[in-house]
Protein backbone atom coordinates (compact mmCIF):
# COMPACT_ATOMS: atom_id res chain seq x y z
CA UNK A 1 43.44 -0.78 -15.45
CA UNK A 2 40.87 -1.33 -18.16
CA UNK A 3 41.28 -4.40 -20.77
CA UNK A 4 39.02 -5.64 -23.75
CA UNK A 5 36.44 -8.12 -21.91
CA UNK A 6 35.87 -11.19 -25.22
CA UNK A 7 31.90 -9.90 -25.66
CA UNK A 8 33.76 -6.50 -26.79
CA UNK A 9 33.74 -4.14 -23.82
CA UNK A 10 36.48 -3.03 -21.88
CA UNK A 11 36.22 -4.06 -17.92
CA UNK A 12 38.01 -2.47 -15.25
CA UNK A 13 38.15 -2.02 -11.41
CA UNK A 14 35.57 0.26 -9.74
CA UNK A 15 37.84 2.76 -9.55
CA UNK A 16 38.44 2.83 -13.00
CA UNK A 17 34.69 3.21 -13.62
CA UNK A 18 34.32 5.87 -10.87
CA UNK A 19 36.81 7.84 -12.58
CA UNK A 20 34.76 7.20 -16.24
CA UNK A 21 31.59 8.10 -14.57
CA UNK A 22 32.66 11.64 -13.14
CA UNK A 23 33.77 12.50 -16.08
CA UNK A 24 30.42 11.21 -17.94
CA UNK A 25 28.99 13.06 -14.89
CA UNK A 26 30.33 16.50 -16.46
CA UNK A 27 28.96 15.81 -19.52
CA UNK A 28 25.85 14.93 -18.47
CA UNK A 29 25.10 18.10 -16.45
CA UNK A 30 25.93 20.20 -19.37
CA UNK A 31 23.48 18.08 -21.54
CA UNK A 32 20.41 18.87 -18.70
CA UNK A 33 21.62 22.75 -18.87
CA UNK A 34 21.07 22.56 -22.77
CA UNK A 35 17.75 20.70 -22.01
CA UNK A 36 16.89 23.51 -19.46
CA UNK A 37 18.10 26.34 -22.18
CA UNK A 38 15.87 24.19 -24.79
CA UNK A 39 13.01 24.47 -22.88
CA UNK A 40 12.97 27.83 -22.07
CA UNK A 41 13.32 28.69 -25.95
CA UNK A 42 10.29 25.92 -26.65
CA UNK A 43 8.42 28.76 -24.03
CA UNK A 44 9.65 31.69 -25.81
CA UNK A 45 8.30 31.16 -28.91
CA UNK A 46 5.75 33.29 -30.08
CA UNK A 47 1.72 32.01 -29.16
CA UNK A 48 -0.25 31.97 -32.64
CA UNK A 49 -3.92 32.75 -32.05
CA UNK A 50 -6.57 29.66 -33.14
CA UNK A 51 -10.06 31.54 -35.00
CA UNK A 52 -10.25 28.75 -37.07
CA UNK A 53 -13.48 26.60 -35.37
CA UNK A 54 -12.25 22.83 -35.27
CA UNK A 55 -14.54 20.38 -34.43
CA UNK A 56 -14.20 16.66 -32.30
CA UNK A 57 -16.00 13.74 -32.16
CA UNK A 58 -15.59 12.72 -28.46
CA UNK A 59 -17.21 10.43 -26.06
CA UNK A 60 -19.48 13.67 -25.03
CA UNK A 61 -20.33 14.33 -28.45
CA UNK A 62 -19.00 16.93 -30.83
CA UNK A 63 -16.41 19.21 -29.29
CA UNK A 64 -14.68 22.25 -29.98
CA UNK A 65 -10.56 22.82 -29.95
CA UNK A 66 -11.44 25.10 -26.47
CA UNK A 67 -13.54 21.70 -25.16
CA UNK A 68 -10.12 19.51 -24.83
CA UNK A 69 -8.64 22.03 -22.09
CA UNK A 70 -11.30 20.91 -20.19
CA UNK A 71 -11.07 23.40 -17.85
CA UNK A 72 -7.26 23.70 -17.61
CA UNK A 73 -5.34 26.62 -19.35
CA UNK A 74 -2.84 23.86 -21.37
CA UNK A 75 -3.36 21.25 -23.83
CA UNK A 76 -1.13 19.09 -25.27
CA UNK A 77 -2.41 17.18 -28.30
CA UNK A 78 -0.35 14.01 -29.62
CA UNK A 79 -1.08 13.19 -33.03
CA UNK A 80 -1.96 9.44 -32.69
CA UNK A 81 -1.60 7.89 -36.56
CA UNK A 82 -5.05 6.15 -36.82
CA UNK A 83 -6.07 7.04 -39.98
CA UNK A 84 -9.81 6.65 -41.31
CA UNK A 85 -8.77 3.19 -43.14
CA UNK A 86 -6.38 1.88 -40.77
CA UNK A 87 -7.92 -1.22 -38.77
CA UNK A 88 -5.07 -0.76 -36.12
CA UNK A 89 -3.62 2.07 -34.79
CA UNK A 90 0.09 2.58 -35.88
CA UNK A 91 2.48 0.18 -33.56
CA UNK A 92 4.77 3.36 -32.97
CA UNK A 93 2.47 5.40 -31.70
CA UNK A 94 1.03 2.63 -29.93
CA UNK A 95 4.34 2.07 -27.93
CA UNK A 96 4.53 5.87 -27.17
CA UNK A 97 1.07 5.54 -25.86
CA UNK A 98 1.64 2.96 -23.82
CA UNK A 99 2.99 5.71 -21.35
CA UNK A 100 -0.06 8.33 -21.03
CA UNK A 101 -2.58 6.72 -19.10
CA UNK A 102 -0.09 7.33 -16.09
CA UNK A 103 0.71 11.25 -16.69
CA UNK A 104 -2.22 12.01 -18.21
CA UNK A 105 -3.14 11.89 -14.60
CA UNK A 106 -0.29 14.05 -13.18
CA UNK A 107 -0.47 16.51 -15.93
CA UNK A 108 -4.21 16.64 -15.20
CA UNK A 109 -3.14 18.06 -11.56
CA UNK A 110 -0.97 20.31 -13.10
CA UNK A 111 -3.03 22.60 -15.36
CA UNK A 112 -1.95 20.70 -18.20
CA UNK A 113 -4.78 18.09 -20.23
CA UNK A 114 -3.15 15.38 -22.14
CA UNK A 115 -5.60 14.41 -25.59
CA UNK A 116 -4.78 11.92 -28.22
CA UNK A 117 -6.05 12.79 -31.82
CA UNK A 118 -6.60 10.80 -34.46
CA UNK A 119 -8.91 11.27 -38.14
CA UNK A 120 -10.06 7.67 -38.03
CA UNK A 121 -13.96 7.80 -36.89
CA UNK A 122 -14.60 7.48 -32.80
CA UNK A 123 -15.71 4.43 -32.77
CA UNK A 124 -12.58 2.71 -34.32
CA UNK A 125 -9.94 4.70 -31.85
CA UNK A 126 -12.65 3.18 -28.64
CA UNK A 127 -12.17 0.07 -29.90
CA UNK A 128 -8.35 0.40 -30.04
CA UNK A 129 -8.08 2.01 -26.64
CA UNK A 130 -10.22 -0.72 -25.22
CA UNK A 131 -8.01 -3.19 -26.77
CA UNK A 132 -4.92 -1.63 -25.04
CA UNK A 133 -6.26 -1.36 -22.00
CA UNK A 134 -5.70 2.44 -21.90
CA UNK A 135 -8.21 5.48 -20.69
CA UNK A 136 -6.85 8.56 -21.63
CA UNK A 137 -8.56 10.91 -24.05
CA UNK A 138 -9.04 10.26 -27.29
CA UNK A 139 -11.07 12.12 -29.77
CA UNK A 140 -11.46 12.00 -33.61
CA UNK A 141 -10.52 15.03 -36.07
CA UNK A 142 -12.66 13.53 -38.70
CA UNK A 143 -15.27 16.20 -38.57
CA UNK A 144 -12.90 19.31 -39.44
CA UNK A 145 -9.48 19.74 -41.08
CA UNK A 146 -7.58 19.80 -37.75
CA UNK A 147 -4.95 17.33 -38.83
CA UNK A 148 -4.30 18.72 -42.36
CA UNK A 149 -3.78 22.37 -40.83
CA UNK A 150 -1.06 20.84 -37.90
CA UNK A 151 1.00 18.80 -40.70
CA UNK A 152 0.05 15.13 -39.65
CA UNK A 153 -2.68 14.16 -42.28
CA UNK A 154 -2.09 14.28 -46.25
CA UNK A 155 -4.61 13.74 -49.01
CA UNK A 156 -3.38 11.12 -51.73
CA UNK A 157 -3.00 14.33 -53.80
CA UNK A 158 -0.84 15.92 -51.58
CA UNK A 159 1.51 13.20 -51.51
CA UNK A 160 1.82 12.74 -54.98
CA UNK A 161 2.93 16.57 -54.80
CA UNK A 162 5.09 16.12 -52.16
CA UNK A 163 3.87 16.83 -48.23
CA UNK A 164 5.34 19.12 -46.08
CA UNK A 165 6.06 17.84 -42.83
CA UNK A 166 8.84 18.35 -39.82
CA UNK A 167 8.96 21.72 -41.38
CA UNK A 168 10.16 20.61 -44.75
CA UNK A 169 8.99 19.34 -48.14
CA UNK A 170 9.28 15.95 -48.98
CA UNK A 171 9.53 14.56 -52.49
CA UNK A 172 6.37 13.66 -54.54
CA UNK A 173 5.55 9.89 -53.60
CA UNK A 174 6.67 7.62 -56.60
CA UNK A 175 7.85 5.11 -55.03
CA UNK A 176 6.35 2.92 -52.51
CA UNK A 177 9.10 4.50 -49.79
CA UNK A 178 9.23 7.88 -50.76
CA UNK A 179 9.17 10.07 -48.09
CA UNK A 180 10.94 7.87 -46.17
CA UNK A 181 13.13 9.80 -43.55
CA UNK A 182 15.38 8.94 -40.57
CA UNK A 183 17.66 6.18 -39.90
CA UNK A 184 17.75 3.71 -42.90
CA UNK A 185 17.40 0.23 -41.55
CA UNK A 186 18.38 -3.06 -43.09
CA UNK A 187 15.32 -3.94 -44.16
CA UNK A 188 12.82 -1.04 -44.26
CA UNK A 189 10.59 -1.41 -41.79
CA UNK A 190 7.27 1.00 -43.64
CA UNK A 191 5.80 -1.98 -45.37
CA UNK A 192 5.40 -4.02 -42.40
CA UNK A 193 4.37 -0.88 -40.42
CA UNK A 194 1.88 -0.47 -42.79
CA UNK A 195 0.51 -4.11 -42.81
CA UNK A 196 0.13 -3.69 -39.36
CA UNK A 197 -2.24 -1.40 -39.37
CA UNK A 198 -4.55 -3.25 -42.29
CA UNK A 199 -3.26 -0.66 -45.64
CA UNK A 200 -0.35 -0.28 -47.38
CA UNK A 201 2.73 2.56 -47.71
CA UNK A 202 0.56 5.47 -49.07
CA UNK A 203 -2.25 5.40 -47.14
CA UNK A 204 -0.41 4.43 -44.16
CA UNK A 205 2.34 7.29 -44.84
CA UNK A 206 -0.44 9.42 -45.33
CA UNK A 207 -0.47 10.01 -41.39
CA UNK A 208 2.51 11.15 -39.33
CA UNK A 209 3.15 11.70 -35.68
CA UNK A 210 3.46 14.73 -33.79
CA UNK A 211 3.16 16.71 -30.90
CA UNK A 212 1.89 19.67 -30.33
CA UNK A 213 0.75 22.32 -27.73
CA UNK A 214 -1.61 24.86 -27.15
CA UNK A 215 -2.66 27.61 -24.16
CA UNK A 216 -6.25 29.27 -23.61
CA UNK A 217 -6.09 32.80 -22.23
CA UNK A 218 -8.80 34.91 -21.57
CA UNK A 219 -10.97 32.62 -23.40
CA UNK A 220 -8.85 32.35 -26.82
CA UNK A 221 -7.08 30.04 -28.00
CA UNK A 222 -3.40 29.91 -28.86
CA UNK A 223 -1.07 27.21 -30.57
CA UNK A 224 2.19 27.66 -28.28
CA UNK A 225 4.96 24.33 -30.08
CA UNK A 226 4.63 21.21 -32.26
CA UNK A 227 7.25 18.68 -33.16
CA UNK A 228 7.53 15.93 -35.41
CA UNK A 229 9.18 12.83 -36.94
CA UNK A 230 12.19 12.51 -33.96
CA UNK A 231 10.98 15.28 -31.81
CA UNK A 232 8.90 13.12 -30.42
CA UNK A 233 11.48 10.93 -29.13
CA UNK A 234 11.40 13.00 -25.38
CA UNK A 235 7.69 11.35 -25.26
CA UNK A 236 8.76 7.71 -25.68
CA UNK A 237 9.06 6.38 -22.36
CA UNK A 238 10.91 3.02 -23.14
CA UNK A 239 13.95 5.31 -24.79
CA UNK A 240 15.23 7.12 -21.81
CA UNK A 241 15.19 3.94 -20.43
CA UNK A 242 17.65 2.17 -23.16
CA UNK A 243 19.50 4.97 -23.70
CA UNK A 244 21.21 3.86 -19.82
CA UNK A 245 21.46 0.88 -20.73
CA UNK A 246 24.12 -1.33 -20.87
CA UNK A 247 23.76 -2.14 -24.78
CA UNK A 248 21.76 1.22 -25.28
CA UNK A 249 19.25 1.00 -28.17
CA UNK A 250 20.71 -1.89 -29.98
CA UNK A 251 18.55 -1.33 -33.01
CA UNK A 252 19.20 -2.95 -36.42
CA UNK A 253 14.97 -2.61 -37.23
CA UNK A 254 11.67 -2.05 -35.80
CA UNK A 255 11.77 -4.87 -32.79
CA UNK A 256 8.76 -3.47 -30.88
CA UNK A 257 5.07 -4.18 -31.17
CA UNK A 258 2.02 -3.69 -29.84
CA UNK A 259 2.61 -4.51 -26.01
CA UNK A 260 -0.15 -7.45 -26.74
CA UNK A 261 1.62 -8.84 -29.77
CA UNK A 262 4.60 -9.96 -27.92
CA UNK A 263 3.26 -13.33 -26.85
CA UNK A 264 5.20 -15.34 -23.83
């Protein structure tokens, strides 16, 4: 029989948490089927064709959307927040990152390239990936509007206006926080994201995350999916992991950092 244990968690015998975990077990196989039936829709959706001639700054030089394939028929694109006046790239982003330099790899094998993008100038995002210790692709957006057109990359203008982005308009920025969506911490955590990266709320705010996809066929391009804000969650390798376990997320404000700001 199960009983409150004094940290504030019921214990039981192992047949008590044999019979908890089949029927967690149920649950859990309906969630994957959703995932499955999520994913299939994600596929569905209808391919939008890309005339519009974007241009990269990469380590080969300047490079066009149909460049990043290289050579593959996918391309997934994360929206790295590195903006031009950042000195650091965004400590978010930086965690999700902290996963690609192993898929990018596997995906690679499996028609699929994996490319960071970012408007800050080439040079800068180097420096940052050297710093990390990463080597996946990276390229810069500063030459063309990519970022602007895919909803992760504002003007000061814009935001004064209000940006759309996650597929909905946010209020005009007054306020230092405006803007500010999710989960509402204890202490808000944008300010010290911002100092992070060397600028303050608006300018950092004035770059979001995202993720989005594209497929070439018969040499054109198409933009297949993007997501944004919390639908990039699925990307962030250390989640799955806390979401099994024991104490879950356990969040009460941003606790992560660069994974070379930690110290001992």
């Amino acid at each position: 029989m199960s009983e409150q244990h004094k940290p504030g968690h019921l214990t039981g015998t192992r047949a008590d948490w044999l019979q908890a975990r089949r029927e967690l077990l149920e649950a859990e196989k309906d969630y994957t089927r959703r995932g499955d039936e999520l994913a299939r829709w994600r596929q569905e959706l209808p391919w939008v064709r890309v005339d519009k001639p974007y241009a990269f700054d990469g380590e080969q030089g300047r490079l066009a959307l149909a460049d990043l394939f290289q050579g593959r028929s996918q391309l997934m694109v994360y929206h790295f927040m590195f903006g031009p006046d950042y000195k650091a790239g965004c400590p978010s982003c930086s965690a999700i990152a902290d996963g690609f330099n192993g898929v990018v790899t596997h995906l690679a094998h499996h028609d699929v390239s994996l490319v960071a993008v970012s408007r800050a100038p080439l040079a800068k995002l180097l420096a940052y990936r050297a710093r990390m210790g990463w080597s996946f692709p990276w390229v810069s957006s500063a030459p063309s509007d990519f970022n602007a057109d895919f909803s992760v990359g504002f003007s000061e203008a814009q935001q004064q206006k209000g940006i759309d982005y996650n597929f909905r308009q946010e209020p005009p920025m007054r306020g230092t926080l405006a803007g500010q969506q999710g989960q509402t911490w204890e202490s808000d955590p944008t300010a010290m994201m911002a100092a992070s990266t060397g600028t303050d709320v608006p300018t950092y705010t004035r770059e979001r995350p995202g993720v989005s996809s594209f497929v070439m066929e018969d040499g054109v391009v198409y933009h297949s999916y993007s997501a944004y804000a919390r639908g990039v969650d699925g990307i962030w390798s250390m989640y799955p992991w806390l979401d099994r376990a024991p104490k879950g997320r356990n969040e009460t404000g941003v606790w992560w950092r660069r994974h070379d700001e930690y110290g001992a």
